[in-house]
C-alpha atoms as a PDB file:
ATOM      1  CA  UNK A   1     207.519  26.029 -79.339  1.00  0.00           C
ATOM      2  CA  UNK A   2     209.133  29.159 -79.794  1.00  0.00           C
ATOM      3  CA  UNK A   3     210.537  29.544 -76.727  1.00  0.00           C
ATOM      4  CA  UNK A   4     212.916  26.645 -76.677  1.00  0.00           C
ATOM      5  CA  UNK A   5     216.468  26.863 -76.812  1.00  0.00           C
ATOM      6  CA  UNK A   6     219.559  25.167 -76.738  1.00  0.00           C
ATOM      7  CA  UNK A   7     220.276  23.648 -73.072  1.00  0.00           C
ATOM      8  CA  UNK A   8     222.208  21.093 -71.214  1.00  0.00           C
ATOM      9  CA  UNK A   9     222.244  19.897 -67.209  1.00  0.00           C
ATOM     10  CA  UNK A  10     225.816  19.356 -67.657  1.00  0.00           C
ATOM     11  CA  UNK A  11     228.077  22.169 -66.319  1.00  0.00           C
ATOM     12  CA  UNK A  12     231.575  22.445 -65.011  1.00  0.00           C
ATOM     13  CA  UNK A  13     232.270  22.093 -60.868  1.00  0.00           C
ATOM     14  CA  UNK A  14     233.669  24.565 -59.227  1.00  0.00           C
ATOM     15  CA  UNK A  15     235.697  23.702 -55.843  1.00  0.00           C
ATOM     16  CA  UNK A  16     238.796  22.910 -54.301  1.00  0.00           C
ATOM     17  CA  UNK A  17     240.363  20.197 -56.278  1.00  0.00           C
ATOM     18  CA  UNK A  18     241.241  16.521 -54.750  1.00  0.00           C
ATOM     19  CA  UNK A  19     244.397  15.053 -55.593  1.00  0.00           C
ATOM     20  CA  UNK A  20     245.114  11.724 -55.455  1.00  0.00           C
ATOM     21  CA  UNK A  21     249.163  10.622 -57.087  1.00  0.00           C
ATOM     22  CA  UNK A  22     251.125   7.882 -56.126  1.00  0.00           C
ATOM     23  CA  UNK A  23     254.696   7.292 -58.111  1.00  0.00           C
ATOM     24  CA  UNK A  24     254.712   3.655 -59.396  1.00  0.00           C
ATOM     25  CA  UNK A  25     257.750   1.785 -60.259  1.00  0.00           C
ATOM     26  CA  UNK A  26     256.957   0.746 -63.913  1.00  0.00           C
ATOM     27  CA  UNK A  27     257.093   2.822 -66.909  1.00  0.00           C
ATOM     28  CA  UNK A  28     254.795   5.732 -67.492  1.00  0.00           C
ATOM     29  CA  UNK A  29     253.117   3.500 -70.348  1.00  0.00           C
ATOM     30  CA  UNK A  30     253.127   0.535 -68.378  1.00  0.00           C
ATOM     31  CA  UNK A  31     251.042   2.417 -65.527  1.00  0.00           C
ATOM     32  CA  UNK A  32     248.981   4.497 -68.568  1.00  0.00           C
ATOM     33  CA  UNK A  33     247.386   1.066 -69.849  1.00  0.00           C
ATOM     34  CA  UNK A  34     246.039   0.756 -66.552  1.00  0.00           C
ATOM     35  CA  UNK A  35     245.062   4.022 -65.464  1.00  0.00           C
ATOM     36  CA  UNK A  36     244.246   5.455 -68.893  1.00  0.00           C
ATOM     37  CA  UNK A  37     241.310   2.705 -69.785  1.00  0.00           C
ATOM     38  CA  UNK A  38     238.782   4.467 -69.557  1.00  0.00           C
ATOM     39  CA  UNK A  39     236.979   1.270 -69.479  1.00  0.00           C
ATOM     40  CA  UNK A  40     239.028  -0.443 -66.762  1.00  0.00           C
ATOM     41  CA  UNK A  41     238.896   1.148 -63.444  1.00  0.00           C
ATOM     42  CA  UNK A  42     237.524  -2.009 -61.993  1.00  0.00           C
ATOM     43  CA  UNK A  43     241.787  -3.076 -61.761  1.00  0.00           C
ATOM     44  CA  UNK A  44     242.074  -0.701 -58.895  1.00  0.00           C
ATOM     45  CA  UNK A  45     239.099  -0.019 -57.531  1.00  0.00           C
ATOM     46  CA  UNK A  46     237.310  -2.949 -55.752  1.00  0.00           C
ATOM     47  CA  UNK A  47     233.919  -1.691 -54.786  1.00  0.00           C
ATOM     48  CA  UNK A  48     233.154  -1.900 -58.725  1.00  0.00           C
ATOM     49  CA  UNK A  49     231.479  -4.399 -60.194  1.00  0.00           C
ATOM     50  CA  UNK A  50     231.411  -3.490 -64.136  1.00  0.00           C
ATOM     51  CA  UNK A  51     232.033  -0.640 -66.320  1.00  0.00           C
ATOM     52  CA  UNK A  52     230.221  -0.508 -69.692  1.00  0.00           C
ATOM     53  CA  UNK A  53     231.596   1.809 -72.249  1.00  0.00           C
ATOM     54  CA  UNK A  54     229.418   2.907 -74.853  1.00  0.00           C
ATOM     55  CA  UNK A  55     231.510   4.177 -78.089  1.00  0.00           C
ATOM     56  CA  UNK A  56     235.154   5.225 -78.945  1.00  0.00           C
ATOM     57  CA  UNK A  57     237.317   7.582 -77.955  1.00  0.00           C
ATOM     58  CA  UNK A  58     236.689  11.198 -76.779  1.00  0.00           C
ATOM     59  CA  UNK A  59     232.667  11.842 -75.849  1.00  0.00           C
ATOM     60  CA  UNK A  60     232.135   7.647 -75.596  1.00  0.00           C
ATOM     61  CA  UNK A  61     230.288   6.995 -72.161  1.00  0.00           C
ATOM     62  CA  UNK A  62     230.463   4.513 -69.432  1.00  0.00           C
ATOM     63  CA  UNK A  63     228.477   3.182 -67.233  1.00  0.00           C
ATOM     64  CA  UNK A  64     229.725   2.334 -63.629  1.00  0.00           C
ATOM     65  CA  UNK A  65     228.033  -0.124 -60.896  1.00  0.00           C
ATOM     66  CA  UNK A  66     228.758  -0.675 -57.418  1.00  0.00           C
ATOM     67  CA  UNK A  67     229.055  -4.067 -56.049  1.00  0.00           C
ATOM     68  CA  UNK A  68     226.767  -2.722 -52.917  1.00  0.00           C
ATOM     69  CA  UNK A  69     223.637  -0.115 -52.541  1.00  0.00           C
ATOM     70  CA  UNK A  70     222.955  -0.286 -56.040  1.00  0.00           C
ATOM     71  CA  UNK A  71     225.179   2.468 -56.398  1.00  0.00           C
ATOM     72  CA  UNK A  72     225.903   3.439 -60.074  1.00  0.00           C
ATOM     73  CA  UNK A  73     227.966   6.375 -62.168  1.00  0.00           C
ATOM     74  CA  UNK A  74     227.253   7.402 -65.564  1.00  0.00           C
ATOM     75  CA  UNK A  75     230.184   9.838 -67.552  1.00  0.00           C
ATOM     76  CA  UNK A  76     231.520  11.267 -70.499  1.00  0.00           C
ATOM     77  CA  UNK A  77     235.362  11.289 -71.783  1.00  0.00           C
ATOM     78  CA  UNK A  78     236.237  14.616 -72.248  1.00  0.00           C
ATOM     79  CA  UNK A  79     239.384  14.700 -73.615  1.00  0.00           C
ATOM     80  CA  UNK A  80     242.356  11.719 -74.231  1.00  0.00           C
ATOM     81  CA  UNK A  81     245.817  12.130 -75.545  1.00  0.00           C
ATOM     82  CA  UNK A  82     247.658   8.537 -75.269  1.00  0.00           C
ATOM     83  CA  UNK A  83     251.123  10.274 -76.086  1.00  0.00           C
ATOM     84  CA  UNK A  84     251.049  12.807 -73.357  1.00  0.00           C
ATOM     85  CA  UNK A  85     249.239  10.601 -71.622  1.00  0.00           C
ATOM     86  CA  UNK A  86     246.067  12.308 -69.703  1.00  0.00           C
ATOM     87  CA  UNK A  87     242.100  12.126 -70.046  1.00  0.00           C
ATOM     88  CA  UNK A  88     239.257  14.181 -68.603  1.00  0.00           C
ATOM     89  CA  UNK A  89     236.014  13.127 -68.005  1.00  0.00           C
ATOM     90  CA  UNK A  90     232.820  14.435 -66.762  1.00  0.00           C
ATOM     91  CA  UNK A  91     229.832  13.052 -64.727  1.00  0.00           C
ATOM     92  CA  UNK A  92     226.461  12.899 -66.656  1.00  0.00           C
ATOM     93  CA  UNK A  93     224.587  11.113 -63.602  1.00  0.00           C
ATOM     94  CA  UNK A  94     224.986   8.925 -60.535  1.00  0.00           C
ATOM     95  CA  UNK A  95     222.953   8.452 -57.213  1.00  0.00           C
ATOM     96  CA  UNK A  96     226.330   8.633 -55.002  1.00  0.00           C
ATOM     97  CA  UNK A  97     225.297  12.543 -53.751  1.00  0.00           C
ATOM     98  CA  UNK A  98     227.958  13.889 -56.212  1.00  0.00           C
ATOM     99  CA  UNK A  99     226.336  17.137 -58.410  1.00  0.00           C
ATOM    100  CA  UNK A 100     228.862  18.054 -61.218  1.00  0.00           C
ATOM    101  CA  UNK A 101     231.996  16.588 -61.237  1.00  0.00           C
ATOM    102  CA  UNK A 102     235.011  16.864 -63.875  1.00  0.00           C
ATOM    103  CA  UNK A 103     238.212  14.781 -63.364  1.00  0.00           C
ATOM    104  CA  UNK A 104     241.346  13.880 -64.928  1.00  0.00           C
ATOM    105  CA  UNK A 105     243.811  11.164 -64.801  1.00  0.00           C
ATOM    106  CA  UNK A 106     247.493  11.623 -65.949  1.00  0.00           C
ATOM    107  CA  UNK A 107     250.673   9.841 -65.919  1.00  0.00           C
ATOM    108  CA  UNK A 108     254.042  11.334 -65.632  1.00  0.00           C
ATOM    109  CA  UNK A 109     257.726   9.715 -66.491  1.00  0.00           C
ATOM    110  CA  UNK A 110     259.981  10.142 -63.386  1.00  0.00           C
ATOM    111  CA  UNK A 111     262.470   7.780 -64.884  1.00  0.00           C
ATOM    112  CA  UNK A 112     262.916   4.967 -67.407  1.00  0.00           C
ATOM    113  CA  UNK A 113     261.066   2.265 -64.586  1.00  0.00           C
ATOM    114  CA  UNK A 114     259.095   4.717 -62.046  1.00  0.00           C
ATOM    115  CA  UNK A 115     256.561   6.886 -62.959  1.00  0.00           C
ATOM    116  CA  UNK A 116     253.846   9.328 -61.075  1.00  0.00           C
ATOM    117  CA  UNK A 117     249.992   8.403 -61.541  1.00  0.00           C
ATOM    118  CA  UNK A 118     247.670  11.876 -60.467  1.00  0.00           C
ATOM    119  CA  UNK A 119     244.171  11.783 -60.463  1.00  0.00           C
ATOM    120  CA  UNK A 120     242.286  15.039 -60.042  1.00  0.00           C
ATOM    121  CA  UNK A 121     238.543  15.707 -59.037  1.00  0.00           C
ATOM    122  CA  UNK A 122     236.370  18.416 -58.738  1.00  0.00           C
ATOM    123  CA  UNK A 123     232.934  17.848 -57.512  1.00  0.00           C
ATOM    124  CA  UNK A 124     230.401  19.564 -55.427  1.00  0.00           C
ATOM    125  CA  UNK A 125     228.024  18.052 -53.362  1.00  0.00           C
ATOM    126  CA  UNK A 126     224.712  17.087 -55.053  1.00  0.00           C
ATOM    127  CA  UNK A 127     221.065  18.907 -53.796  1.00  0.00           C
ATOM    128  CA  UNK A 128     220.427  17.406 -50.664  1.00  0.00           C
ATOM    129  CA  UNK A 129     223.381  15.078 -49.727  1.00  0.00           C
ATOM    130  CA  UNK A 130     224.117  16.263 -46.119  1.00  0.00           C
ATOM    131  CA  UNK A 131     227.758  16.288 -45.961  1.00  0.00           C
ATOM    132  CA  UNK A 132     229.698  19.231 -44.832  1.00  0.00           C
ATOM    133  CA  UNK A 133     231.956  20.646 -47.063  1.00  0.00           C
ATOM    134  CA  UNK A 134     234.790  19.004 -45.086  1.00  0.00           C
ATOM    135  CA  UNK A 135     233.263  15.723 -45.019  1.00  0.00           C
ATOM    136  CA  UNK A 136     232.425  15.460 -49.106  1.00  0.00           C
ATOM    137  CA  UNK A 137     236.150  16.911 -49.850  1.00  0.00           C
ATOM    138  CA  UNK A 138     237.673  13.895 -47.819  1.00  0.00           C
ATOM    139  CA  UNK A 139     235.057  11.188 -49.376  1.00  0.00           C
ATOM    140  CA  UNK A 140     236.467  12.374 -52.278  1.00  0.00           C
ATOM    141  CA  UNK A 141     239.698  11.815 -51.315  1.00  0.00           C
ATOM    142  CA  UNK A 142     239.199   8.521 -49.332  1.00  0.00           C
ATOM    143  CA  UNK A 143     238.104   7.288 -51.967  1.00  0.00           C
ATOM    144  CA  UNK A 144     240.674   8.819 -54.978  1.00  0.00           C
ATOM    145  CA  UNK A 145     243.524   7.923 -52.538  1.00  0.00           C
ATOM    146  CA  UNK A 146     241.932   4.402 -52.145  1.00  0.00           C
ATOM    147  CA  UNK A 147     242.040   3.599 -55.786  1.00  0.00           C
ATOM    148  CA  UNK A 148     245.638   5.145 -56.996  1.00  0.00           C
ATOM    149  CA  UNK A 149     247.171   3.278 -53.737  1.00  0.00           C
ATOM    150  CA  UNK A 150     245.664  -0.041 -55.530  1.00  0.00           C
ATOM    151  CA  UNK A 151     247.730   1.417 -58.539  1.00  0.00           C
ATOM    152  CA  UNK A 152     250.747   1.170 -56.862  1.00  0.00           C
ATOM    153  CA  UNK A 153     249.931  -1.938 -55.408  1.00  0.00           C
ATOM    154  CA  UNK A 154     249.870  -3.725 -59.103  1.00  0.00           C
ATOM    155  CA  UNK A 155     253.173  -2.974 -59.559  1.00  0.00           C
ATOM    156  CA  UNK A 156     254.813  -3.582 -56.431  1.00  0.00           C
END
């Protein structure tokens, strides 16, 4: 067909962001090899029950379930730099009510043994969920502040 073009379903949220940083006593690597495996997020947050990452490095995929509801994520690493220490990613699908969503995770040095863990979303409701505004904004954040307070917890 002559008519087709180029196209994607992926696009870029706009919103207020959520922020979600905890400082962590333990170095800024230390807390990175946590929070920066991209393929590990089941360490700190409990409702998942795998993550399957499909390829290496920046544009691999993974694959999220939920231990409940049948609940499942599918996204895309944006960007990754393991010396300063921050990734983006983006959400390709899920059935959670979330339309687009982009995120980051970075880790900041505070001092030789303490460090600052800051994860970042922007999301906007998907077609249909019913949430207010207000009430998708703070399951957002429930649920960011949820997971970087496990952070902390691991290295308490």
């Amino acid at each position: 067909m002559d008519t087709l073009k180029p196209d994607t379903l992926i696009s870029n949220p706009s919103g207020t962001p959520v922020v979600a940083s905890v400082e962590v006593a333990a170095t800024a690597s230390d807390v990175w090899q946590i929070v920066g495996d991209f393929g590990g997020f089941t360490k700190f947050i409990p409702a998942l029950a795998s993550i399957e990452v499909i390829g290496n490095g920046i544009g691999s995929v993974r694959y999220k379930k939920f231990k409940e509801g049948g609940l499942e994520v599918v996204e895309q690493l944006n960007s990754r730099d393991d010396n300063a220490l921050f990734m983006t990613w983006t959400t390709i699908h899920n059935n959670l009510g979330v339309g687009s969503l982009w995120a980051s995770m970075t880790v900041a040095r505070v001092t030789d043994d303490k460090s600052i863990a800051t994860w970042t979303i922007i999301a906007e409701p998907a077609e249909g969920n019913s949430a207010s505004a207000e009430e998708f904004q703070a399951f957002l954040q429930g649920f960011a502040d949820d997971a970087m307070n496990n952070v902390q917890k691991l290295f308490a």
